[in-house]
N, C-alpha and C. Protein backbone atom coordinates (compact mmCIF):
# COMPACT_ATOMS: atom_id res chain seq x y z
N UNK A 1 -13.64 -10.41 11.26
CA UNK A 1 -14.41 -11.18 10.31
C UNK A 1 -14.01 -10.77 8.89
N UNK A 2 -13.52 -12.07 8.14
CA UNK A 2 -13.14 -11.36 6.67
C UNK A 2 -14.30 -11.08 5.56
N UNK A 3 -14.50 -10.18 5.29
CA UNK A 3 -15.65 -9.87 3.63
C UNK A 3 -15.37 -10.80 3.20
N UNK A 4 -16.56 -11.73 2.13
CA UNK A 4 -16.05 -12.37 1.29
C UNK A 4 -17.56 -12.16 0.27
N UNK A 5 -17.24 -13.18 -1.00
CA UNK A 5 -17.98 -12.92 -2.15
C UNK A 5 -19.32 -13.33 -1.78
N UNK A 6 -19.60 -13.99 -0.77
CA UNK A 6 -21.41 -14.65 -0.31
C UNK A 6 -22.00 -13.50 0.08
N UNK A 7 -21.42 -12.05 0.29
CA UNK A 7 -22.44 -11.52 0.82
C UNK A 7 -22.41 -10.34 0.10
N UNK A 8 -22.21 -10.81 -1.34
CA UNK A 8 -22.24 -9.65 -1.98
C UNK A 8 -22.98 -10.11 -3.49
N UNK A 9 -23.88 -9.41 -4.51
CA UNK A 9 -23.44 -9.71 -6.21
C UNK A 9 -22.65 -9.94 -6.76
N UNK A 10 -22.37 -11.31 -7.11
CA UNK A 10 -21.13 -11.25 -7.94
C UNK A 10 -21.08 -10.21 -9.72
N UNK A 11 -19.61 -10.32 -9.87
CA UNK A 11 -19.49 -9.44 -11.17
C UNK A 11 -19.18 -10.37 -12.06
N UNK A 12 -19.15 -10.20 -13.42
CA UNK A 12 -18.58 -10.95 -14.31
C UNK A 12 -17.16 -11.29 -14.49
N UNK A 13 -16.46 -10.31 -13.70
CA UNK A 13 -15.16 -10.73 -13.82
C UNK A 13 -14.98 -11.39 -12.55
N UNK A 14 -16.03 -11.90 -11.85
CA UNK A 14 -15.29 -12.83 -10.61
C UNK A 14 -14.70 -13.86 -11.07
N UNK A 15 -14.15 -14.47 -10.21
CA UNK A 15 -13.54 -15.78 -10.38
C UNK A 15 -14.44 -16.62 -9.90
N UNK A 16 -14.37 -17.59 -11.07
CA UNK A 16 -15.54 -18.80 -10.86
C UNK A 16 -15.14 -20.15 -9.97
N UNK A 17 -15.79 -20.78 -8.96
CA UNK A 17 -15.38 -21.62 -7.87
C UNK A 17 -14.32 -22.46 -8.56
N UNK A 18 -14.35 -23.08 -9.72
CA UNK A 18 -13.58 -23.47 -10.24
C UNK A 18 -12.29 -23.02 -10.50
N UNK A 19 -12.34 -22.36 -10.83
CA UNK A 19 -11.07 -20.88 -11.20
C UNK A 19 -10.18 -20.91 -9.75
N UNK A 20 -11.36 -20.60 -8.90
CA UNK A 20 -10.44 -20.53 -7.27
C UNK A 20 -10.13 -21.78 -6.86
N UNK A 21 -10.11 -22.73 -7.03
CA UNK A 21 -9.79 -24.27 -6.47
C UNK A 21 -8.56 -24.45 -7.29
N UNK A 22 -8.25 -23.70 -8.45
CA UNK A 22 -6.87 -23.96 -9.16
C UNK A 22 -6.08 -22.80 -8.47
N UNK A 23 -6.50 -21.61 -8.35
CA UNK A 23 -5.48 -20.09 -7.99
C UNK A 23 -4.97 -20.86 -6.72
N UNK A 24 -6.11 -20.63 -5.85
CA UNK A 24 -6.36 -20.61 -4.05
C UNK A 24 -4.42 -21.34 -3.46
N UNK A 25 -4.10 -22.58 -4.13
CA UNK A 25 -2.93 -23.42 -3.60
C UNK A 25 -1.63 -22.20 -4.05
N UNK A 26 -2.15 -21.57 -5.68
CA UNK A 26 -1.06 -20.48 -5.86
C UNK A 26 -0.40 -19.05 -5.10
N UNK A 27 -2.19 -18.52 -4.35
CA UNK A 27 -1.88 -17.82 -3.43
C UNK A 27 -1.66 -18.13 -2.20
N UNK A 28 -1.95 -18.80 -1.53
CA UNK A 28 -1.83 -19.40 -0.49
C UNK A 28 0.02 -18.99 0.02
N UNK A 29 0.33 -19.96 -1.23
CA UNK A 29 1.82 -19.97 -1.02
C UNK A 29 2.50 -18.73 -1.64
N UNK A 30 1.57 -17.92 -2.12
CA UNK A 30 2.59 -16.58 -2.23
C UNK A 30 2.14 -15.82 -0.82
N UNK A 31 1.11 -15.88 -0.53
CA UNK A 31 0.84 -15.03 0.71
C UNK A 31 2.12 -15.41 1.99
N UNK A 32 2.21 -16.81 2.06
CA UNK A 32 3.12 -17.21 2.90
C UNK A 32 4.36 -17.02 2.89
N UNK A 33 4.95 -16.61 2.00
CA UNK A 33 6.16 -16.40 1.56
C UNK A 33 6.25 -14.36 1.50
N UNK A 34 4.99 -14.01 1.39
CA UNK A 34 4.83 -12.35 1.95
C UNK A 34 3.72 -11.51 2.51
N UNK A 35 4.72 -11.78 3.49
CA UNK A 35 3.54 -11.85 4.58
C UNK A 35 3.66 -10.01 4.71
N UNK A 36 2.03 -9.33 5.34
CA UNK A 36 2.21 -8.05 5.69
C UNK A 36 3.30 -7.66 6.56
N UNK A 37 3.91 -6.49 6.08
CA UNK A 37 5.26 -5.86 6.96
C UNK A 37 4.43 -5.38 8.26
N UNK A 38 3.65 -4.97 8.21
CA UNK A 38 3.09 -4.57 9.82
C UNK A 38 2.31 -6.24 10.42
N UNK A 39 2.44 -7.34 10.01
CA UNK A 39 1.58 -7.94 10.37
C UNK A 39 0.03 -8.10 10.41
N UNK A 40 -0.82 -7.45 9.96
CA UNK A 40 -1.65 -7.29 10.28
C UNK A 40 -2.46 -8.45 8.88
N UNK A 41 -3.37 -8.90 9.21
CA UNK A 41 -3.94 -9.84 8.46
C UNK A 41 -5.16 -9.61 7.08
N UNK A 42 -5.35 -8.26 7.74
CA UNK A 42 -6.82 -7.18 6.60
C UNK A 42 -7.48 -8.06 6.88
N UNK A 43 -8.53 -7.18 6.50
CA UNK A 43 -10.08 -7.86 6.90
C UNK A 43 -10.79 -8.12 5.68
N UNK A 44 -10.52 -8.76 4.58
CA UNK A 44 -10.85 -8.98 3.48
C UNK A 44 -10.39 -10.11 3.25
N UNK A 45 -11.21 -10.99 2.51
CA UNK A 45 -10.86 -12.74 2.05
C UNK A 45 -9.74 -12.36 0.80
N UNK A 46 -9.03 -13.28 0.81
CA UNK A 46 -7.83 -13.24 -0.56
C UNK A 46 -8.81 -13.12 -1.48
N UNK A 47 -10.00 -13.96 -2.30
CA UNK A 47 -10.34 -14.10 -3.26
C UNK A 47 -10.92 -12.89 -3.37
N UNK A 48 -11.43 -12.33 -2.65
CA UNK A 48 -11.88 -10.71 -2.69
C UNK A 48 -11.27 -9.91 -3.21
N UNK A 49 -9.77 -9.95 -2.61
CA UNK A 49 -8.89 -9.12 -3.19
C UNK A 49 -8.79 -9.43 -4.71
N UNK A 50 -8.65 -10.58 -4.91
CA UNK A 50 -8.13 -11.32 -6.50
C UNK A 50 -9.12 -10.60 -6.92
N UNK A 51 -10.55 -10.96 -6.62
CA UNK A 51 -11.72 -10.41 -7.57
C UNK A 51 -11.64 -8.65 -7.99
N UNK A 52 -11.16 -8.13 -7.06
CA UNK A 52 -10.96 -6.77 -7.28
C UNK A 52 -9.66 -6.45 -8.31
N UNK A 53 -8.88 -6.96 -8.03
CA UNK A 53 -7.98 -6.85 -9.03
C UNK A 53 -8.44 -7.09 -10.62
N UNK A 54 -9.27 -8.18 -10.74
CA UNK A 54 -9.75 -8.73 -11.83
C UNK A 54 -10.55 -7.88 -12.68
N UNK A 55 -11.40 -6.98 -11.43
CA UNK A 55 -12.65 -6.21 -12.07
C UNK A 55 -11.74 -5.19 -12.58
N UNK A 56 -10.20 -5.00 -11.63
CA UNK A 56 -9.98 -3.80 -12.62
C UNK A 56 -9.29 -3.72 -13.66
N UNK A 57 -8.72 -4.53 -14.10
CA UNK A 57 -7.87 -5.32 -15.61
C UNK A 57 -9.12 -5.62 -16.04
N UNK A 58 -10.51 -5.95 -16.03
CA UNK A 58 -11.05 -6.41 -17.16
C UNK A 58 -12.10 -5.04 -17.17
N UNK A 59 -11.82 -4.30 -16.33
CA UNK A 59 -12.60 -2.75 -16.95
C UNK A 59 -12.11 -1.41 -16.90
N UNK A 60 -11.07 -1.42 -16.75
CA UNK A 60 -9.69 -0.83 -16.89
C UNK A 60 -10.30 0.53 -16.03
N UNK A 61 -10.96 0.27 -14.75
CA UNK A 61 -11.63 1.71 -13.72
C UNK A 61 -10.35 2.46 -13.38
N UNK A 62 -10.40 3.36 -12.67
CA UNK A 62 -9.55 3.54 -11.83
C UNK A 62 -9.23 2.92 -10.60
N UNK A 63 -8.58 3.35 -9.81
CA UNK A 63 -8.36 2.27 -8.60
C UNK A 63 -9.24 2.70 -7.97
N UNK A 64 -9.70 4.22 -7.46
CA UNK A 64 -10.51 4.87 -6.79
C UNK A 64 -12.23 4.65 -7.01
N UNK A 65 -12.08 4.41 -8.42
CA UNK A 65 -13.17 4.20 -8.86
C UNK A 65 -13.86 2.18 -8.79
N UNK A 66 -13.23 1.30 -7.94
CA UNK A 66 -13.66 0.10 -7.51
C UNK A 66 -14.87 0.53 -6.98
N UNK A 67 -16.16 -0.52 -7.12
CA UNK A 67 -17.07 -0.84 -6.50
C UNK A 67 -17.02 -0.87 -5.24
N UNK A 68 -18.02 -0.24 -4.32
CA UNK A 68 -17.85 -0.24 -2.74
C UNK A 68 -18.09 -1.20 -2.26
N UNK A 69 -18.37 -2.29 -3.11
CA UNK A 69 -18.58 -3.77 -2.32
C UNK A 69 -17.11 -4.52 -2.76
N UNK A 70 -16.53 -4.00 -3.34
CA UNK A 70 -15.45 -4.57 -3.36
C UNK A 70 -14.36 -4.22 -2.18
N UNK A 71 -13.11 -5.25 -2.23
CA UNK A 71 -12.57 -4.10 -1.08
C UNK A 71 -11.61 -3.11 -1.37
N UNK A 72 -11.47 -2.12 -0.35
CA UNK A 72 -10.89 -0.95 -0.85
C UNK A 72 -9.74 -1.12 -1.63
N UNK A 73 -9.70 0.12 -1.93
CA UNK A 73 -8.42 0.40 -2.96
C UNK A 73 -7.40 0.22 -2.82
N UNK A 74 -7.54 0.63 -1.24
CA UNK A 74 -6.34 1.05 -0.55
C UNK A 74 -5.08 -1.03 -0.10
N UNK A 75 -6.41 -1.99 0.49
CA UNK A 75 -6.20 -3.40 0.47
C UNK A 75 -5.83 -3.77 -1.20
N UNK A 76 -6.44 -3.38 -1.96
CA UNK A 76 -6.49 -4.27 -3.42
C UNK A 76 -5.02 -3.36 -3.61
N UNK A 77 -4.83 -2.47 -3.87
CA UNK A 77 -3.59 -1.51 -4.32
C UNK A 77 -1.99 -2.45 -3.78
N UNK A 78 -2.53 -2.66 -2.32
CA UNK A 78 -1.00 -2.94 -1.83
C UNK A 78 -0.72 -4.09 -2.11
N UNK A 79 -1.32 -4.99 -2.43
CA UNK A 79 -1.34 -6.22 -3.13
C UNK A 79 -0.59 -6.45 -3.99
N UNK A 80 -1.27 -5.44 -5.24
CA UNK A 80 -0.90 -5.22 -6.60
C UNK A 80 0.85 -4.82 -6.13
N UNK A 81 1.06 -3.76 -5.66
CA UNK A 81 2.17 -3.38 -5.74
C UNK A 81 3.04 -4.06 -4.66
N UNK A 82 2.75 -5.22 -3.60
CA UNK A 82 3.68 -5.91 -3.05
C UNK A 82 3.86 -7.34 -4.11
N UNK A 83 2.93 -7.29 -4.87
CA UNK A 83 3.60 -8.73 -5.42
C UNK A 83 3.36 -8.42 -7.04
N UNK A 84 3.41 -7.68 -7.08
CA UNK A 84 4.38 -7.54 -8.84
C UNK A 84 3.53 -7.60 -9.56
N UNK A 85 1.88 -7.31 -9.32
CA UNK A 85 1.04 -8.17 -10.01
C UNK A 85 0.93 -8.80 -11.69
N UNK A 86 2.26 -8.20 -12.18
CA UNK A 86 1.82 -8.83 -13.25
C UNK A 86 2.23 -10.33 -14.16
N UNK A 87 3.38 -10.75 -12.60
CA UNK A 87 4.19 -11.84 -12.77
C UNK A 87 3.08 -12.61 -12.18
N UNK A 88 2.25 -12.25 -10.93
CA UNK A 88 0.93 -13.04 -9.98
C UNK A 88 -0.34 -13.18 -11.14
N UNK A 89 -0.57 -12.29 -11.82
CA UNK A 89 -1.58 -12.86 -12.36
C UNK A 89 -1.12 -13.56 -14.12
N UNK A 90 -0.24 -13.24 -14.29
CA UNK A 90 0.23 -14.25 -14.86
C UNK A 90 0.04 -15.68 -15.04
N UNK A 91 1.00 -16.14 -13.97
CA UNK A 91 0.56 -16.95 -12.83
C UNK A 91 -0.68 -17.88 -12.81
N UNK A 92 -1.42 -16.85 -12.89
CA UNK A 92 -3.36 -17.26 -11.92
C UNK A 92 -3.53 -17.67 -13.38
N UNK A 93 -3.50 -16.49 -14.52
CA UNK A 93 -4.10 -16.89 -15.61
C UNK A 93 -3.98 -17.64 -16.06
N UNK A 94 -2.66 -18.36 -16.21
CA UNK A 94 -1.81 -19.76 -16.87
C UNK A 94 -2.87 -20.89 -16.13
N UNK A 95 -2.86 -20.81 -14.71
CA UNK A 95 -3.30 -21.82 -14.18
C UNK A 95 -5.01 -22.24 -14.95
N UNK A 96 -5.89 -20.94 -14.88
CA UNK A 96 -7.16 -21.16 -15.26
C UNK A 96 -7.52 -21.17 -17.01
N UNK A 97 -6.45 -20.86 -17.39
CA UNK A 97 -6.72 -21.00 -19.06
C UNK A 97 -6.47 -22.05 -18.99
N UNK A 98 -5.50 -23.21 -18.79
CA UNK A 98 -5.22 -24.62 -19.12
C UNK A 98 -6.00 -25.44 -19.67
């Protein structure tokens, strides 16, 4: 079962439904194009991950230091560092500033 944002408080740096109806087609197709080297799918919704990433560029925590309702460090981390994050949120941001 994947975590996702309904069963949690949202933060201010979530991404707003709107926001995700523009990203969602962007990740989608990056996820598909890199996919986990072990296969394995994590048990965390993409936008979860995004949101964690978000909270931590807009409050500059540590990685260790994420909210425990967010998902771990360890999911949000490999993310960041399998897809370059700063070409991906790039990316996201272009799409939702427009």
């Amino acid at each position: 079962m994947l975590v996702d944002v309904g069963e949690r408080r949202s933060y201010p740096s979530d991404l707003s439904d709107q926001a995700w109806v523009l990203i969602r087609p962007v990740i989608t197709v990056w996820k598909a194009r890199h996919p986990s080297v072990s296969g394995h799918e994590g048990q965390y919704a993409i936008r979860e991950i995004v949101n964690a990433i978000l909270y931590q560029v807009r409050t500059g925590c540590q990685w260790r230091y994420l909210p425990h309702d967010l998902p771990s460090k360890r999911a949000v981390y490999y993310l960041v560092v399998l897809g370059q994050v700063h070409a991906l949120v790039a990316r996201l941001f272009d799409r939702v500033c427009r």
